[in-house]
C-alpha atoms as a PDB file:
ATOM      1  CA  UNK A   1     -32.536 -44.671  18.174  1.00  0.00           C
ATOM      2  CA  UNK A   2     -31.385 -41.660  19.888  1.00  0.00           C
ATOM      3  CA  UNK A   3     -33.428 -38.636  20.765  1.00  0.00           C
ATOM      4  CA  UNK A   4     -32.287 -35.998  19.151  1.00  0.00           C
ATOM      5  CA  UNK A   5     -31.902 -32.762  21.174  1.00  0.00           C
ATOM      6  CA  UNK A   6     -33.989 -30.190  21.804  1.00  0.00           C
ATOM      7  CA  UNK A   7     -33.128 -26.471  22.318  1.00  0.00           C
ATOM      8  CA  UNK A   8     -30.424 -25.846  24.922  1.00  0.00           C
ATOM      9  CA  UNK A   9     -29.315 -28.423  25.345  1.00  0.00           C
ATOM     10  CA  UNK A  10     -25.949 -30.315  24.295  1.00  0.00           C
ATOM     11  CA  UNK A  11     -25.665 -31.666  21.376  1.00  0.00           C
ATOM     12  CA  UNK A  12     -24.318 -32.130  17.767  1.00  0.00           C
ATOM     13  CA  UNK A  13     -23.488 -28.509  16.709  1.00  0.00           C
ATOM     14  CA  UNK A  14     -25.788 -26.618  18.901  1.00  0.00           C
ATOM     15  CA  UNK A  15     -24.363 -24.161  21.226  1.00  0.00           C
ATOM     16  CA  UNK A  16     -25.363 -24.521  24.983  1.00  0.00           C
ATOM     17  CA  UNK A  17     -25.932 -20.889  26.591  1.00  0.00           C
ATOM     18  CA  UNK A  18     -22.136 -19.831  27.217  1.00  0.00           C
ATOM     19  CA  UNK A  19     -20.681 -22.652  25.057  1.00  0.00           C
ATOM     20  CA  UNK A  20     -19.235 -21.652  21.412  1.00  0.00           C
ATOM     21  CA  UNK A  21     -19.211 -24.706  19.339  1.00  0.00           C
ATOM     22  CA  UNK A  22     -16.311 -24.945  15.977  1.00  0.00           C
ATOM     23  CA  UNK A  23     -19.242 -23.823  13.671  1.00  0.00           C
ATOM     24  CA  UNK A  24     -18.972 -19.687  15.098  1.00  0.00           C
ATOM     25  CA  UNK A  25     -15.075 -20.081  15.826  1.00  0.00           C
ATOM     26  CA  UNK A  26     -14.805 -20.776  12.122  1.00  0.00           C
ATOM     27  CA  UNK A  27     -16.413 -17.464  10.886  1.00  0.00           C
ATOM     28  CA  UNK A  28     -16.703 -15.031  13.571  1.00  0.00           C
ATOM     29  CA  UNK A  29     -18.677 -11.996  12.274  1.00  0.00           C
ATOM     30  CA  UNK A  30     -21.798 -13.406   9.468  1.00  0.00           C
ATOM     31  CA  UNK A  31     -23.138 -10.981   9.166  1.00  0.00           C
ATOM     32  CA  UNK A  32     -20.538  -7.946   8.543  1.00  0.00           C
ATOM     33  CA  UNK A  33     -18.081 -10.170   6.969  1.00  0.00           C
ATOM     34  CA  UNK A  34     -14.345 -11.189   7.942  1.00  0.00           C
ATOM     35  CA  UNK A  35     -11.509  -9.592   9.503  1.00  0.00           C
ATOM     36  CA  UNK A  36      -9.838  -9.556   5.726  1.00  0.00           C
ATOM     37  CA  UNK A  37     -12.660  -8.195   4.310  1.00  0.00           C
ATOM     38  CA  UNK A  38     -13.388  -5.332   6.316  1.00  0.00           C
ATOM     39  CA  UNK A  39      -9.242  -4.260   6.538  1.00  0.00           C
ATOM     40  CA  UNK A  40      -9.662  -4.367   2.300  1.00  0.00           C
ATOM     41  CA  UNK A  41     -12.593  -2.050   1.998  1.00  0.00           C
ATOM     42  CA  UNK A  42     -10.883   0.187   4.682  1.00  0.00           C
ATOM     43  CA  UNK A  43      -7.786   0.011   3.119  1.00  0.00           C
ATOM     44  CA  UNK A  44      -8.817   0.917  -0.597  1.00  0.00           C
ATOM     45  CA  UNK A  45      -9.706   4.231  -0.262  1.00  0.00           C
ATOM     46  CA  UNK A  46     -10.134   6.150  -2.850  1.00  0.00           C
ATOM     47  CA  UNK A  47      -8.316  10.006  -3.441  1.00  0.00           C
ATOM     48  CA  UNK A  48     -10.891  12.782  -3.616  1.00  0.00           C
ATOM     49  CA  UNK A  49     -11.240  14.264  -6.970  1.00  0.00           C
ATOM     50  CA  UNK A  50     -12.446  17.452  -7.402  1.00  0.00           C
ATOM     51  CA  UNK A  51     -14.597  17.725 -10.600  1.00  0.00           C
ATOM     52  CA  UNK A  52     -12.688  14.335 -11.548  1.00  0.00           C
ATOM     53  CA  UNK A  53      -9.577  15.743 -12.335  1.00  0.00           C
ATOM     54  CA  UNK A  54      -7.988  17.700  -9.288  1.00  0.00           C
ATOM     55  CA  UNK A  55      -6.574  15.125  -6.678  1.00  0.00           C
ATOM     56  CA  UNK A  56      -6.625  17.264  -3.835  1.00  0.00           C
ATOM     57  CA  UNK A  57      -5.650  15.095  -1.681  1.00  0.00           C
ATOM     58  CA  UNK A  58      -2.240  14.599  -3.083  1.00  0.00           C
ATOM     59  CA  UNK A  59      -0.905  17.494  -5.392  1.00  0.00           C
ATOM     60  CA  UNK A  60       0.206  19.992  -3.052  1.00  0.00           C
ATOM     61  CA  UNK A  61      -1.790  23.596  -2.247  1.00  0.00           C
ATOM     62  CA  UNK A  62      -4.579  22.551  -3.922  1.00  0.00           C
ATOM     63  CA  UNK A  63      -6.832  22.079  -1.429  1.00  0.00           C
ATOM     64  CA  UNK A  64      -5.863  25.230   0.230  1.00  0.00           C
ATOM     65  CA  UNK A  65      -6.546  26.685  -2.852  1.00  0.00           C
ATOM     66  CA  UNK A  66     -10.044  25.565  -3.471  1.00  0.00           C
ATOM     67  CA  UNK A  67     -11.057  26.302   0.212  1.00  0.00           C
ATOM     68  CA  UNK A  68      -9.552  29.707  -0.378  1.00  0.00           C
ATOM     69  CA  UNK A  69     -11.092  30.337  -3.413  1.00  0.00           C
ATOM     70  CA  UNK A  70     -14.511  29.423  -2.416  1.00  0.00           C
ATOM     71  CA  UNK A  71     -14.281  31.285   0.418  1.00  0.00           C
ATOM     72  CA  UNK A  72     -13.182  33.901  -2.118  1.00  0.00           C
ATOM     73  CA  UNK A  73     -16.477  33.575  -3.685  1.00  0.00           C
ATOM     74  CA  UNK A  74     -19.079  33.667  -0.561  1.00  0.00           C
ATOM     75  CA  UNK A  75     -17.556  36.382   0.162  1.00  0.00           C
ATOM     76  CA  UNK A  76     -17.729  38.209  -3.446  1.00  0.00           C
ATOM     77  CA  UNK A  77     -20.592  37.195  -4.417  1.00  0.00           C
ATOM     78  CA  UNK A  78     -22.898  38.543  -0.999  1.00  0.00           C
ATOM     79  CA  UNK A  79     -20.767  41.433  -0.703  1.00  0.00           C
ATOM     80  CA  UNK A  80     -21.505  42.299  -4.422  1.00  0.00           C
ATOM     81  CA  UNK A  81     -25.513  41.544  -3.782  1.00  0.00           C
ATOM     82  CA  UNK A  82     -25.670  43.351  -0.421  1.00  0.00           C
ATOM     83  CA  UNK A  83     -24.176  46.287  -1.996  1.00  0.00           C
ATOM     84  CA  UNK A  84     -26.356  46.274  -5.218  1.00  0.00           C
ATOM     85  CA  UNK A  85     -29.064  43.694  -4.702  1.00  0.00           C
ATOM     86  CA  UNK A  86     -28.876  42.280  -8.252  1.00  0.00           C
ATOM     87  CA  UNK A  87     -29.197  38.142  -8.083  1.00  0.00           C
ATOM     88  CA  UNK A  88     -27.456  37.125 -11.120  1.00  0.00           C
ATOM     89  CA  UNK A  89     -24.646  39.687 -11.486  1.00  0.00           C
ATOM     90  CA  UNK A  90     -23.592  39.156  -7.854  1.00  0.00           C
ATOM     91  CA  UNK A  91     -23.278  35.122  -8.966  1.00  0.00           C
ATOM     92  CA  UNK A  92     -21.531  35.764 -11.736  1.00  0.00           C
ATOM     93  CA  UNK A  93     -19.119  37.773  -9.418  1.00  0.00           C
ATOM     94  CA  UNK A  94     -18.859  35.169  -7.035  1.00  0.00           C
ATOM     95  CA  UNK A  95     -17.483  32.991 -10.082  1.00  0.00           C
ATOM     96  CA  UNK A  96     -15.072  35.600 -10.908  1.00  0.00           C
ATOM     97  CA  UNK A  97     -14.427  35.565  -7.396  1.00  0.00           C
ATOM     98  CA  UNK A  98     -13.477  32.137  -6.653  1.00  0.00           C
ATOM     99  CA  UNK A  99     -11.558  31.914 -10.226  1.00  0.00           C
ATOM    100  CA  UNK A 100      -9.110  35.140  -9.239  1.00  0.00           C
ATOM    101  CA  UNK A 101      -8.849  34.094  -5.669  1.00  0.00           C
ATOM    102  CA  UNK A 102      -8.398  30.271  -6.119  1.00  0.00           C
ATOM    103  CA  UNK A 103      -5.724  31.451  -9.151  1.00  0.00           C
ATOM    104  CA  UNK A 104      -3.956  33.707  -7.459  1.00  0.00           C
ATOM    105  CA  UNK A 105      -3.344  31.476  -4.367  1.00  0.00           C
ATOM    106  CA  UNK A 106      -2.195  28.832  -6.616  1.00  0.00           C
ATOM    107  CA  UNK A 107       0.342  30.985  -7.989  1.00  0.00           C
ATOM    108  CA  UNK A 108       1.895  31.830  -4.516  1.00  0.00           C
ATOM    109  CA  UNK A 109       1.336  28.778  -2.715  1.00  0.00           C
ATOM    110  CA  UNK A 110       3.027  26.583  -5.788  1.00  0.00           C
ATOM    111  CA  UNK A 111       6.023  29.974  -5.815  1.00  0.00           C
ATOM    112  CA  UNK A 112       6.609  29.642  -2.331  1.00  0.00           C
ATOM    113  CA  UNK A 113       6.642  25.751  -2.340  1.00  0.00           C
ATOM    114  CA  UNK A 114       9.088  25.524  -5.292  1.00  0.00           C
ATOM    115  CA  UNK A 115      11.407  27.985  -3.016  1.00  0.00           C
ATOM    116  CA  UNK A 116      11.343  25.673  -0.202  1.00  0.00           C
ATOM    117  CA  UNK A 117      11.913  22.587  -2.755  1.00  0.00           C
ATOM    118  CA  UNK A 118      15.035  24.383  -3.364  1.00  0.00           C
ATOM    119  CA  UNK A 119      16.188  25.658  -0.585  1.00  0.00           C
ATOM    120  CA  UNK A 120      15.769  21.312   1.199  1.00  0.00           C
ATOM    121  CA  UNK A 121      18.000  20.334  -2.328  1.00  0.00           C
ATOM    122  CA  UNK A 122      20.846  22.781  -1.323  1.00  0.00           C
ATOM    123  CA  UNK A 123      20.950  21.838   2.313  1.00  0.00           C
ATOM    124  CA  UNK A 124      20.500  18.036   1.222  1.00  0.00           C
ATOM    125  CA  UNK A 125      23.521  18.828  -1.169  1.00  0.00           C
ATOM    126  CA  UNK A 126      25.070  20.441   1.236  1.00  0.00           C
ATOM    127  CA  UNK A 127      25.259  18.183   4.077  1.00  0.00           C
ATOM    128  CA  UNK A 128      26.152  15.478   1.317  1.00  0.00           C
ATOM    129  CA  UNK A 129      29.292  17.287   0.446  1.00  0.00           C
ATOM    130  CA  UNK A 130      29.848  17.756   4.296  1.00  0.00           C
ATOM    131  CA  UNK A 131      29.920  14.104   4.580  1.00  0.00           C
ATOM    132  CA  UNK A 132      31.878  13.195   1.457  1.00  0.00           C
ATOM    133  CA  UNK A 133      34.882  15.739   2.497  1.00  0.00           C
ATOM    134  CA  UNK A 134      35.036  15.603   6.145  1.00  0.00           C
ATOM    135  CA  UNK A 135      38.274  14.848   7.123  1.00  0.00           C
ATOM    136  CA  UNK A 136      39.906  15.260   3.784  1.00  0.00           C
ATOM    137  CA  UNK A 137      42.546  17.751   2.128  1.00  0.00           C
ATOM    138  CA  UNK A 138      39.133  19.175   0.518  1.00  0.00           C
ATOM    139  CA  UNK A 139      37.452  19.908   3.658  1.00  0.00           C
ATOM    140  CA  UNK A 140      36.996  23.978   3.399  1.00  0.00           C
ATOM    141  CA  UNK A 141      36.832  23.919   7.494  1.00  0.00           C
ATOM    142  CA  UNK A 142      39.944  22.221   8.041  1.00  0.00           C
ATOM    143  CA  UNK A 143      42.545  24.718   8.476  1.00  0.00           C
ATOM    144  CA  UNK A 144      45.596  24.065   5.966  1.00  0.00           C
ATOM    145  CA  UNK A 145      49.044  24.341   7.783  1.00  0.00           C
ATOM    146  CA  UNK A 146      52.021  25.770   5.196  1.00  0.00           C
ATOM    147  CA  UNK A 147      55.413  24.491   5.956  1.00  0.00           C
ATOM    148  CA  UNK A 148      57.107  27.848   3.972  1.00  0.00           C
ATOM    149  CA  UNK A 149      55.457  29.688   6.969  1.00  0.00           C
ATOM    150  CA  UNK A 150      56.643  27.954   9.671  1.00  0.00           C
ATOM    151  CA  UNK A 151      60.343  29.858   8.851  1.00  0.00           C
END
């Protein structure tokens, strides 16, 4: 019968110091997981939500907005209880604070964006028609030669 082996030392699926046997080449990281794994949970990220509705992370100026708009209301709010010292009013003008300040840069962050949206659709346009009548008897660039002039 053979001995069987003791620590160290070779034998059937037992790693020698320095030596990797197929048994940790098969699944390299036990304890966090695989390769796969980890890239998934990375990978799935979830969009912030503000208050479960607001995707701020997608629907343009509205993070801008919020940060504005809560700065909006630090600043209402203590200015309003440094100048009168009254707790509850100055929180209920921070409130009113962050709702007119958060509102109102909505209004002209989504104006201004709209104006840019279509100012990129006339150039787009434009360098579309540019394309399509290059070169052709509708090109407003090309310079038209008359033949009754030429008398």
């Amino acid at each position: 019968m053979a001995a069987e082996s003791g620590p160290g030392e070779p034998g059937k699926g037992k790693n020698v110091k320095g030596q990797i046997s197929s048994k940790d080449t098969e699944r390299p990281l036990d304890l966090l997981g695989s390769f796969t794994e980890i890239e998934n949970c990375i990978g799935e990220q979830q969009p912030f939500k503000l208050l479960g509705i607001l995707d701020v992370e997608n629907i343009p100026c509205a993070r801008d907005s919020v940060l504005y708009g809560s700065l909006g209301s630090v600043v209402a709010g203590l200015g309003h209880f440094l100048l009168t010292s009254r707790i509850r009013r100055s929180c209920d003008v921070g409130v009113g604070g962050f709702i007119l300040v958060t509102l109102g840069y909505w209004f002209h962050c989504r104006y201004n964006y709209a104006k840019l949206r279509i100012q990129e659709r006339i150039t787009r346009e434009g360098i579309k028609n540019k394309i399509l009548y290059e070169s052709t008897h509708l090109d407003p660039e090309r310079k038209h030669t008359n033949s009754n002039s030429s008398n």
